[in-house]
N, C-alpha and C. Protein backbone atom coordinates (compact mmCIF):
# COMPACT_ATOMS: atom_id res chain seq x y z
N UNK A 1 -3.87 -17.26 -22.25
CA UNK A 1 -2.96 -16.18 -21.96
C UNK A 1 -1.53 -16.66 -22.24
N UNK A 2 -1.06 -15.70 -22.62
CA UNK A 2 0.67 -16.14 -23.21
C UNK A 2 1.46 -16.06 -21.86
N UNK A 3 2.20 -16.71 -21.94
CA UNK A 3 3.43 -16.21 -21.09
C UNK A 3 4.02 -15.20 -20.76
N UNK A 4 4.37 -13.85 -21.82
CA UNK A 4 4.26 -12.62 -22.32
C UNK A 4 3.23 -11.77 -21.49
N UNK A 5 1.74 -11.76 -21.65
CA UNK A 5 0.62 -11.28 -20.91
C UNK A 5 0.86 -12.02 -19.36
N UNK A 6 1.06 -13.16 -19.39
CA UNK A 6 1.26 -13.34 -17.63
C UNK A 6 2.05 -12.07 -17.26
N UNK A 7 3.57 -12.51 -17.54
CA UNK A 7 4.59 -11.98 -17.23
C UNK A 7 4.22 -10.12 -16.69
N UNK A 8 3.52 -9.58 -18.00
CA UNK A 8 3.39 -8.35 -17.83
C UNK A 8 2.05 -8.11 -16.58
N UNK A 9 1.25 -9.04 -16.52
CA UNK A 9 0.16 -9.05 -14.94
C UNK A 9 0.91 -9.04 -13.70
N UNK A 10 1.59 -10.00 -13.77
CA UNK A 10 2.66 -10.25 -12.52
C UNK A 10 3.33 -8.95 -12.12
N UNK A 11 3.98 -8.64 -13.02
CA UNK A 11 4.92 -6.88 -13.16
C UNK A 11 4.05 -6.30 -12.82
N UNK A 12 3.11 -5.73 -13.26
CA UNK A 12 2.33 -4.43 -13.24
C UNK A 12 2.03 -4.71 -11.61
N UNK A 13 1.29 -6.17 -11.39
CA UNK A 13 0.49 -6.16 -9.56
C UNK A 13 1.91 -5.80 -8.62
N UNK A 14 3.12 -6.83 -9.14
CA UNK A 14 4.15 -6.19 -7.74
C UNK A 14 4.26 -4.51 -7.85
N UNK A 15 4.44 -4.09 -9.14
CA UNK A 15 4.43 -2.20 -9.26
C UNK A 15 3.43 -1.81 -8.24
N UNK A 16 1.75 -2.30 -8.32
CA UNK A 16 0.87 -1.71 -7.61
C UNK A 16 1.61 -1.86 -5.87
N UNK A 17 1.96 -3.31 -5.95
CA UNK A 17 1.51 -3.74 -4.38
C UNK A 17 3.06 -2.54 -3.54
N UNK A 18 4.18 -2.72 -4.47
CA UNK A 18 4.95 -1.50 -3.91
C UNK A 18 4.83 -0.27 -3.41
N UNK A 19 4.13 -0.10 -4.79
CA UNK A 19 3.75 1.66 -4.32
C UNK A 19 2.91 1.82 -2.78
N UNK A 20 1.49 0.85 -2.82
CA UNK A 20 0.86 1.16 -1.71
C UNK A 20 1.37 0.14 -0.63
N UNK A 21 2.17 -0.41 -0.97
CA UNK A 21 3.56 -0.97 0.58
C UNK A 21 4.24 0.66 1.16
N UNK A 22 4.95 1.34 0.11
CA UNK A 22 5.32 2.61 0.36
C UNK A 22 4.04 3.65 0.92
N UNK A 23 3.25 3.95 0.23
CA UNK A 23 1.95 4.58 0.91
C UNK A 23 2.07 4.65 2.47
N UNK A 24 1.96 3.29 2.68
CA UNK A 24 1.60 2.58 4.17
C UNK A 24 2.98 3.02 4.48
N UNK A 25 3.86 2.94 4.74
CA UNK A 25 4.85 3.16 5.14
C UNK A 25 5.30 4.94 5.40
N UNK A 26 4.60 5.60 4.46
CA UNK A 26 4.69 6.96 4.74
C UNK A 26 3.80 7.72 5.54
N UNK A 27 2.50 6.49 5.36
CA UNK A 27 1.40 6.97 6.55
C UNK A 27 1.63 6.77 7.73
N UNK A 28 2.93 5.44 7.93
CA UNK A 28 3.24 5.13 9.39
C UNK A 28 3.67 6.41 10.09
N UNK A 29 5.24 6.85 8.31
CA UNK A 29 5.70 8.23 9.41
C UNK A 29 5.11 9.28 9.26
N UNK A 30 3.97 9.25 8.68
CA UNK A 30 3.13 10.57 9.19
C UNK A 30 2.45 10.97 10.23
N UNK A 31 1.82 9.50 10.44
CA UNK A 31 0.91 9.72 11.84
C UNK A 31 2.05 9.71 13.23
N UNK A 32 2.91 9.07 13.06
CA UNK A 32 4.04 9.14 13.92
C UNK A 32 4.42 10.24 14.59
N UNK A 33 4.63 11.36 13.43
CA UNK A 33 5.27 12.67 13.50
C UNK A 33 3.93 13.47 14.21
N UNK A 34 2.76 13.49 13.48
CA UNK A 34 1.50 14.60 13.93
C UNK A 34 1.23 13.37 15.25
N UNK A 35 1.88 12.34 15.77
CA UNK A 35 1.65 12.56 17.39
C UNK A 35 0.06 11.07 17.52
N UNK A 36 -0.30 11.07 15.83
CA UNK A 36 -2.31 10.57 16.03
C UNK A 36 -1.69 9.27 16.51
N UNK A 37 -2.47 8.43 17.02
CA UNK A 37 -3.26 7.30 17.30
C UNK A 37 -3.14 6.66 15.80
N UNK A 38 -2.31 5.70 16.05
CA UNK A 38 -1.72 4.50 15.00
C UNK A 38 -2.74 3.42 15.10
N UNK A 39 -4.25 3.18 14.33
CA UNK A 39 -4.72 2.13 14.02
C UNK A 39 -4.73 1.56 12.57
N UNK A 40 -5.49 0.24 12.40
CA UNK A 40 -5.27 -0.26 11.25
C UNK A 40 -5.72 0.62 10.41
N UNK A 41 -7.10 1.09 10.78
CA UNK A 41 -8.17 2.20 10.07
C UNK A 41 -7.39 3.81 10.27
N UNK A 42 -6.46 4.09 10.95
CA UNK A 42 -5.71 5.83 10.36
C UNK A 42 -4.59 4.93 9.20
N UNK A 43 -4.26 4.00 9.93
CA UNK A 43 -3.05 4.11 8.50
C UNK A 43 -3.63 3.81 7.27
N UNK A 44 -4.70 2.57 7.20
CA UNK A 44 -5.44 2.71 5.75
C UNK A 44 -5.96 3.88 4.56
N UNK A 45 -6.71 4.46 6.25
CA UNK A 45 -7.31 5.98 5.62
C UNK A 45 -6.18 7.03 5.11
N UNK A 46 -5.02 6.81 5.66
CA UNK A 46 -4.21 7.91 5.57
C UNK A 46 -3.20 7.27 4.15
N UNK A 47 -3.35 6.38 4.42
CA UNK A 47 -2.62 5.36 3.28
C UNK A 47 -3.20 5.82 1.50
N UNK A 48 -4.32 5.63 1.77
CA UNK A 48 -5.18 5.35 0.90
C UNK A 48 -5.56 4.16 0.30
N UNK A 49 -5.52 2.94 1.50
CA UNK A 49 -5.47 1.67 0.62
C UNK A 49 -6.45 0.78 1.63
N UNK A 50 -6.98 -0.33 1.24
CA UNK A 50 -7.73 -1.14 1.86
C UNK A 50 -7.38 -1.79 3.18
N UNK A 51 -8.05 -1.59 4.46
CA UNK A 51 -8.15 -2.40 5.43
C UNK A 51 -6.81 -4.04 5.29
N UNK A 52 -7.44 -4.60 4.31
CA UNK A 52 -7.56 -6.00 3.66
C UNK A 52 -6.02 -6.22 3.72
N UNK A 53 -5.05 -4.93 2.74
CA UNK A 53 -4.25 -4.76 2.40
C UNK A 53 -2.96 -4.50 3.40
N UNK A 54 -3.32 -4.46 4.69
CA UNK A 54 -3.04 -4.19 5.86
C UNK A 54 -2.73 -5.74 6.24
């Protein structure tokens, strides 16, 4: 692998890991607002992202 192809793996995973950092973060203030029960498993589910990722 080139340096080039690293470079662009590296980029693309922080792009992913942002977006569903933000996800999680909008699921916090969602469940916040509708009042639910804040567990690891509503914010994942509501997230749309893995347990793991939590």
């Amino acid at each position: 692998m080139t340096s080039n192809s690293t470079e662009h793996l590296i980029a693309a995973r922080r792009g992913d890991s942002n977006r569903r950092r933000q996800r999680v973060l909008d699921a916090l203030s969602r469940l916040r607002t509708d009042g639910a029960e804040i567990t690891i498993s509503a914010v994942a589910r509501t997230a749309r992202v893995d347990r793991s990722f939590l």
